[in-house]
C-alpha atoms as a PDB file:
ATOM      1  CA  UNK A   1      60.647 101.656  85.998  1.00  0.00           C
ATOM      2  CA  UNK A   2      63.450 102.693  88.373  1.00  0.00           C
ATOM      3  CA  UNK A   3      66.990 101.378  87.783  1.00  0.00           C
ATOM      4  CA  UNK A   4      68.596  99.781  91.007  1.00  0.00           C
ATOM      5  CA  UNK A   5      72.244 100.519  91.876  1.00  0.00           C
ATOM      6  CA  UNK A   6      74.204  98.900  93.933  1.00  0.00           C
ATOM      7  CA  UNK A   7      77.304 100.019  95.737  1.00  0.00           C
ATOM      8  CA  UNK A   8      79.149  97.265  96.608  1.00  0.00           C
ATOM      9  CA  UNK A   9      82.950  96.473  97.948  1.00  0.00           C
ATOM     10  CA  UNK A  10      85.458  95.375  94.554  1.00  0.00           C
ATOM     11  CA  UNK A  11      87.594  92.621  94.869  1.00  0.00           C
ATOM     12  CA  UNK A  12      90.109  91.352  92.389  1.00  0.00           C
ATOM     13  CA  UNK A  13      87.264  89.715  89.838  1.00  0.00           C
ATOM     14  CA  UNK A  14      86.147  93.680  88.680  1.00  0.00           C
ATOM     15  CA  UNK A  15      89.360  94.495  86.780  1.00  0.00           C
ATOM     16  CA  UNK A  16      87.627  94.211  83.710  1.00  0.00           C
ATOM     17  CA  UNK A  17      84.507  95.971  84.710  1.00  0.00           C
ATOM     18  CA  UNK A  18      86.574  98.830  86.282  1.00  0.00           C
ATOM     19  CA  UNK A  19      89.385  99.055  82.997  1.00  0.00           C
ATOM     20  CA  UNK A  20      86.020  99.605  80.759  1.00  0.00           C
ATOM     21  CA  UNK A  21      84.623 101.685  82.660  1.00  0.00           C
ATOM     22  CA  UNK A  22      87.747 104.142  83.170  1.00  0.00           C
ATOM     23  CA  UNK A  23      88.252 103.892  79.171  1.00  0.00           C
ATOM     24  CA  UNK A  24      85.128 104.610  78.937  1.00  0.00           C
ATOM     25  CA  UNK A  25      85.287 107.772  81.236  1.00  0.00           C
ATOM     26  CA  UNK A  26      87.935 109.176  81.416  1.00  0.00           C
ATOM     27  CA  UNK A  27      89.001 110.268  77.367  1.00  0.00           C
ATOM     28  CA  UNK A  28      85.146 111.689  77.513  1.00  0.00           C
ATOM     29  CA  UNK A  29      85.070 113.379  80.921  1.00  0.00           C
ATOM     30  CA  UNK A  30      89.138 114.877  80.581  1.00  0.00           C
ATOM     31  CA  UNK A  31      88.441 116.112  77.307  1.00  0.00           C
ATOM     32  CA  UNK A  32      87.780 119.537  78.152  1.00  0.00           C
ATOM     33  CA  UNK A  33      90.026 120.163  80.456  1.00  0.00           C
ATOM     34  CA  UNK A  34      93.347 119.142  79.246  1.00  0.00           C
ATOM     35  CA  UNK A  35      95.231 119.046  75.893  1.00  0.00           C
ATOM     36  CA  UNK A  36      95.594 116.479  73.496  1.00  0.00           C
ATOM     37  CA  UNK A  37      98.940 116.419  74.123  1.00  0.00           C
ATOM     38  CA  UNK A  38      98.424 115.597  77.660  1.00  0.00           C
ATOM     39  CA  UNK A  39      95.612 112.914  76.972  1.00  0.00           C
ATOM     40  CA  UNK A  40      97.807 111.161  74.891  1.00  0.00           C
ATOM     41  CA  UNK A  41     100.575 110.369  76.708  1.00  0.00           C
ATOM     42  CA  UNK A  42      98.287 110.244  80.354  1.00  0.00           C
ATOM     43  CA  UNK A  43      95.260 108.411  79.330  1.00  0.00           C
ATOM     44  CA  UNK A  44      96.884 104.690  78.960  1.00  0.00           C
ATOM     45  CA  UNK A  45      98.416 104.850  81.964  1.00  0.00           C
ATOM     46  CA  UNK A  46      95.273 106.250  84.193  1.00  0.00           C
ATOM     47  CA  UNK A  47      92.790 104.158  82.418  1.00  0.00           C
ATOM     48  CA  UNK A  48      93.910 101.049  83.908  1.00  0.00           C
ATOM     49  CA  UNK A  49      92.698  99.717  87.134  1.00  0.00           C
ATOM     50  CA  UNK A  50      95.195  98.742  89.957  1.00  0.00           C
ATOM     51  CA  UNK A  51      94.658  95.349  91.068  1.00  0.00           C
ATOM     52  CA  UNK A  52      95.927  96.209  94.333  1.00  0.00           C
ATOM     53  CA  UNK A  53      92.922  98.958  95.093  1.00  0.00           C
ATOM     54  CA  UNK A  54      89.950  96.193  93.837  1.00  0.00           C
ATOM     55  CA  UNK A  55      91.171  93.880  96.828  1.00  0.00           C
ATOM     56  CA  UNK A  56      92.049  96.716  99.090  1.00  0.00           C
ATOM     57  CA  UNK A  57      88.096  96.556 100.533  1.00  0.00           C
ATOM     58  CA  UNK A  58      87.692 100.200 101.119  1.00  0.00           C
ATOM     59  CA  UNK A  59      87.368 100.545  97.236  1.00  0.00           C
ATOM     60  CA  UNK A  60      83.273 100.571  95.700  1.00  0.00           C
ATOM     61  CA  UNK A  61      81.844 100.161  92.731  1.00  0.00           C
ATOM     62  CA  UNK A  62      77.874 101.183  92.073  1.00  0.00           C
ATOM     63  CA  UNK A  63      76.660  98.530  89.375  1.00  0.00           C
ATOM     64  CA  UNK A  64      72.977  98.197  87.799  1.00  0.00           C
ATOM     65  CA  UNK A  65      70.822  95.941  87.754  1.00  0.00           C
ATOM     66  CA  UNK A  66      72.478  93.924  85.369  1.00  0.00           C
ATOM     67  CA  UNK A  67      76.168  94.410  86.548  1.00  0.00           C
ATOM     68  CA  UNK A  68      77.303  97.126  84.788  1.00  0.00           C
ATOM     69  CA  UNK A  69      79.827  99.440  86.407  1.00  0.00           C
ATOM     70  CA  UNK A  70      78.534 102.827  86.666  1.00  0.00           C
ATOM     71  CA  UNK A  71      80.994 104.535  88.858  1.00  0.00           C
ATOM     72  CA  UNK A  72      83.751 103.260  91.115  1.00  0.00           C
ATOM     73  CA  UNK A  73      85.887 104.995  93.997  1.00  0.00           C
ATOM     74  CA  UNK A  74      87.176 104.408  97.344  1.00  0.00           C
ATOM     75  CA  UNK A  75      90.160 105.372  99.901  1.00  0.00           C
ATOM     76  CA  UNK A  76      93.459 104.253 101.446  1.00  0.00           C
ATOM     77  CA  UNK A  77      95.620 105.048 103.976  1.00  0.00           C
ATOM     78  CA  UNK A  78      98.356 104.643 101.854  1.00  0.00           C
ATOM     79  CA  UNK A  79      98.790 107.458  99.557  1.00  0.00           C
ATOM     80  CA  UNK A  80      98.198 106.763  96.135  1.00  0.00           C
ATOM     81  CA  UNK A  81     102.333 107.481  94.744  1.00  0.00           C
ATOM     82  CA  UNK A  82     103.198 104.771  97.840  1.00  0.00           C
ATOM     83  CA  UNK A  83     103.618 105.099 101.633  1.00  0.00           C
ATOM     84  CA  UNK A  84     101.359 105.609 104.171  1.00  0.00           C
ATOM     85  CA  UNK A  85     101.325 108.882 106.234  1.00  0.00           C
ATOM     86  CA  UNK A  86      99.973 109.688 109.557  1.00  0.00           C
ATOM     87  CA  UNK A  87      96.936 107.034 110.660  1.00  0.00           C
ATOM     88  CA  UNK A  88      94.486 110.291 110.807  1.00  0.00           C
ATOM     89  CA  UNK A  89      94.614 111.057 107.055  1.00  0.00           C
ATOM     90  CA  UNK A  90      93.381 109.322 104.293  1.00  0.00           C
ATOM     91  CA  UNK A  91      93.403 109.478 100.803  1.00  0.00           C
ATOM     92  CA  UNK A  92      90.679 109.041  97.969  1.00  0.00           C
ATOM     93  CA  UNK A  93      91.489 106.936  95.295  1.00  0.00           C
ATOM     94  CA  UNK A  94      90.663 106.971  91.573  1.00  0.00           C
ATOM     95  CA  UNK A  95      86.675 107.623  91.422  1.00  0.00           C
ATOM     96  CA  UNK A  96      85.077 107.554  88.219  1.00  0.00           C
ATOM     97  CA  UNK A  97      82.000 108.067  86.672  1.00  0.00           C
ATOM     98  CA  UNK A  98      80.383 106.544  83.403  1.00  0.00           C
ATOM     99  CA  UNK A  99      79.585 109.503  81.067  1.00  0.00           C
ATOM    100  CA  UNK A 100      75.936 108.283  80.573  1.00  0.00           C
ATOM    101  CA  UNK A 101      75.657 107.952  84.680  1.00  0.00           C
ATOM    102  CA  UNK A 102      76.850 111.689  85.479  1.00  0.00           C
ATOM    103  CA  UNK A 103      75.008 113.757  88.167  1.00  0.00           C
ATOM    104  CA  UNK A 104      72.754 111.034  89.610  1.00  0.00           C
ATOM    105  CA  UNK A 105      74.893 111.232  93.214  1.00  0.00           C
ATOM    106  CA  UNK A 106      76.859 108.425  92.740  1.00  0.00           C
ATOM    107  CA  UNK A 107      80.088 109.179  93.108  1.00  0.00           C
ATOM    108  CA  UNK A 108      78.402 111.145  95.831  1.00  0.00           C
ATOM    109  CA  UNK A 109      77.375 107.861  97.514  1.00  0.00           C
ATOM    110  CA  UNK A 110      80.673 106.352  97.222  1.00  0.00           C
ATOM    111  CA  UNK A 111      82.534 109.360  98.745  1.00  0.00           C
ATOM    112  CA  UNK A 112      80.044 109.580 101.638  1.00  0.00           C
ATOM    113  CA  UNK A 113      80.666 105.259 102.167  1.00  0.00           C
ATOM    114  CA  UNK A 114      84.270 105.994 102.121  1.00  0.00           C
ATOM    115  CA  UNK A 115      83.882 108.836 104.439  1.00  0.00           C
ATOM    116  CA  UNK A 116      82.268 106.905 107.087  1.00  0.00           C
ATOM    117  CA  UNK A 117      84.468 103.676 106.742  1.00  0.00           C
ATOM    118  CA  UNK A 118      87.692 106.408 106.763  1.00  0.00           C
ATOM    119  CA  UNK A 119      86.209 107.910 110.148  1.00  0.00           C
ATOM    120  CA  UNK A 120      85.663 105.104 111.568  1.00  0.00           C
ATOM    121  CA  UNK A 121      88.792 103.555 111.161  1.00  0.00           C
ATOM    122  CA  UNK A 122      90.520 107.125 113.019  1.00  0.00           C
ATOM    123  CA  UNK A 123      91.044 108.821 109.778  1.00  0.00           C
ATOM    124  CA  UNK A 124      90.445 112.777 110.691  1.00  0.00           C
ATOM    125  CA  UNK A 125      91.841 114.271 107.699  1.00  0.00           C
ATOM    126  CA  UNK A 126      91.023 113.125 103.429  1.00  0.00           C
ATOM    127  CA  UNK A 127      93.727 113.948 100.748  1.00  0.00           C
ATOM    128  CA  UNK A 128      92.363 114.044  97.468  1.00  0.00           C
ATOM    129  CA  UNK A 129      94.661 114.349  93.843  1.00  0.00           C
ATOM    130  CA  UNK A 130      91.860 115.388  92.137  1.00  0.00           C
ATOM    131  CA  UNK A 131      91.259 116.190  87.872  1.00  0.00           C
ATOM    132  CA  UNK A 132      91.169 119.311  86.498  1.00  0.00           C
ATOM    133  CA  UNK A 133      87.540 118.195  85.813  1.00  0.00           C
ATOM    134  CA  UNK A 134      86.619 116.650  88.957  1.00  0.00           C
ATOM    135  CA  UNK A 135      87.781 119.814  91.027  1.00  0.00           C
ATOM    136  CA  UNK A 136      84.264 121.559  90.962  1.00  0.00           C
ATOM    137  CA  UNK A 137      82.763 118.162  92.369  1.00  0.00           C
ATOM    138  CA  UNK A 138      85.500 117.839  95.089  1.00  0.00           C
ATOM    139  CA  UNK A 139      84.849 121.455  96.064  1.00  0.00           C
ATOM    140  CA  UNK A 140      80.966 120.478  96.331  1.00  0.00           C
ATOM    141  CA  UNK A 141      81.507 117.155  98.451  1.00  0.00           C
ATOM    142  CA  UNK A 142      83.675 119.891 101.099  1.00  0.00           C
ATOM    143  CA  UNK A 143      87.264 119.742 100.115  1.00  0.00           C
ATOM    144  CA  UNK A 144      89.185 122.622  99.927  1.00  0.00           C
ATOM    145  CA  UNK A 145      92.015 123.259  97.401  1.00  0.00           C
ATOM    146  CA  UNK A 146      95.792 122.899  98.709  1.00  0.00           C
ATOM    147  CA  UNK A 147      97.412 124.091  94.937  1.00  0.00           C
ATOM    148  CA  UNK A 148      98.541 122.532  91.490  1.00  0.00           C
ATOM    149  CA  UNK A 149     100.476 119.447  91.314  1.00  0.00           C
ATOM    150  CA  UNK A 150     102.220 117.452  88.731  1.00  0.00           C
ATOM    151  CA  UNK A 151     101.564 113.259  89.162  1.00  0.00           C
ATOM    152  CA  UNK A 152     104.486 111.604  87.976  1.00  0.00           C
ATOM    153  CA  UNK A 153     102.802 108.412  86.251  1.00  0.00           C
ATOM    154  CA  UNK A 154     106.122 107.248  84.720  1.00  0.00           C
ATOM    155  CA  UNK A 155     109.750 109.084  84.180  1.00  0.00           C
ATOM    156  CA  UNK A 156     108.444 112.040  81.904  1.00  0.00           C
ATOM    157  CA  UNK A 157     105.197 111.513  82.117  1.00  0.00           C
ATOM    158  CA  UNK A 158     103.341 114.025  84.397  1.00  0.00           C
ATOM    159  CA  UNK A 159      99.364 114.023  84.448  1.00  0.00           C
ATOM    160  CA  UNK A 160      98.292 117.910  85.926  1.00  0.00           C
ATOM    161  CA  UNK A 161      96.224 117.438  89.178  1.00  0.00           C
ATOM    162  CA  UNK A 162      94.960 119.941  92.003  1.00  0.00           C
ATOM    163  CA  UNK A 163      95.708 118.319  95.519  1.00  0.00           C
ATOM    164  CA  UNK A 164      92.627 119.027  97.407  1.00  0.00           C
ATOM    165  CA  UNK A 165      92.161 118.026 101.593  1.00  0.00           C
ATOM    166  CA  UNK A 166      88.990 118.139 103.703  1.00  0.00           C
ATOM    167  CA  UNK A 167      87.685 117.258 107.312  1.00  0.00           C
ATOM    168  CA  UNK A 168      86.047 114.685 108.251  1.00  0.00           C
END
């Protein structure tokens, strides 16, 4: 039997489906690629969902058959430390992906949605503040890295990132 996803918009009623599923992803997925130090002081604060992204409506979520959150991801105009830039460049937001759901092209699908919702709204250019993890995925889906940043999550608490950008 083949599992159905759907990839559908969030609203506000996902929060808990999106907090388990970044709990469940993210100390599993990081793990390799950053220390324990770092994972301990980052992972409460990136593990949460922001209620303001679910009711955005450029944010998706691919769910089972029976609801489940699989993976989730989207973009803004507004960059994701506040403000919005030039109206041609975008920015993806905080896509995940279930450890058990890995490398079955969902995140893929999401990213390509967001890609053709960005363009179509005038958006030429997609930022990206990607994981240390995520970089070889970003690199696959056409970004190009811009260098190592620091994302200041709260005062003296820095999560390492790689800023990636790509045409769209």
């Amino acid at each position: 039997m083949v599992e159905e996803i759907v990839i559908r918009t969030t609203s506000g009623a996902d929060l808990p489906a999106i907090d388990a599923l970044l709990a469940a992803s993210y100390p599993v997925l990081l793990k390799p690629d950053y220390p324990p130090s770092v994972l301990v002081t980052c992972l409460p604060l990136i593990t949460r969902a922001r209620p303001e992204l679910l009711r955005c409506g450029s944010y998706y979520m691919a769910e089972d058959e029976n609801g489940k959150a699989l993976a989730a991801g989207g973009w803004t105009h507004g960059a994701p430390q506040g403000g919005v830039g030039p109206r041609d460049v975008g920015h993806i937001r905080h896509v995940v992906t279930h450890p058990d759901a890995t490398r079955k092209g969902l995140a893929r699908s999401i990213l390509q949605r967001s890609f053709g919702a960005a363009k179509a709204s005038g958006v030429r250019w997609m930022m990206c503040q990607s994981t240390r993890t995520a970089e070889p995925f970003y690199t696959a889906m056409g970004f190009q890295r811009r260098g190592e940043i620091d994302i200041l999550l709260r005062p003296g608490i820095a999560f390492p990132a790689v800023e990636m950008i790509r045409a769209l």
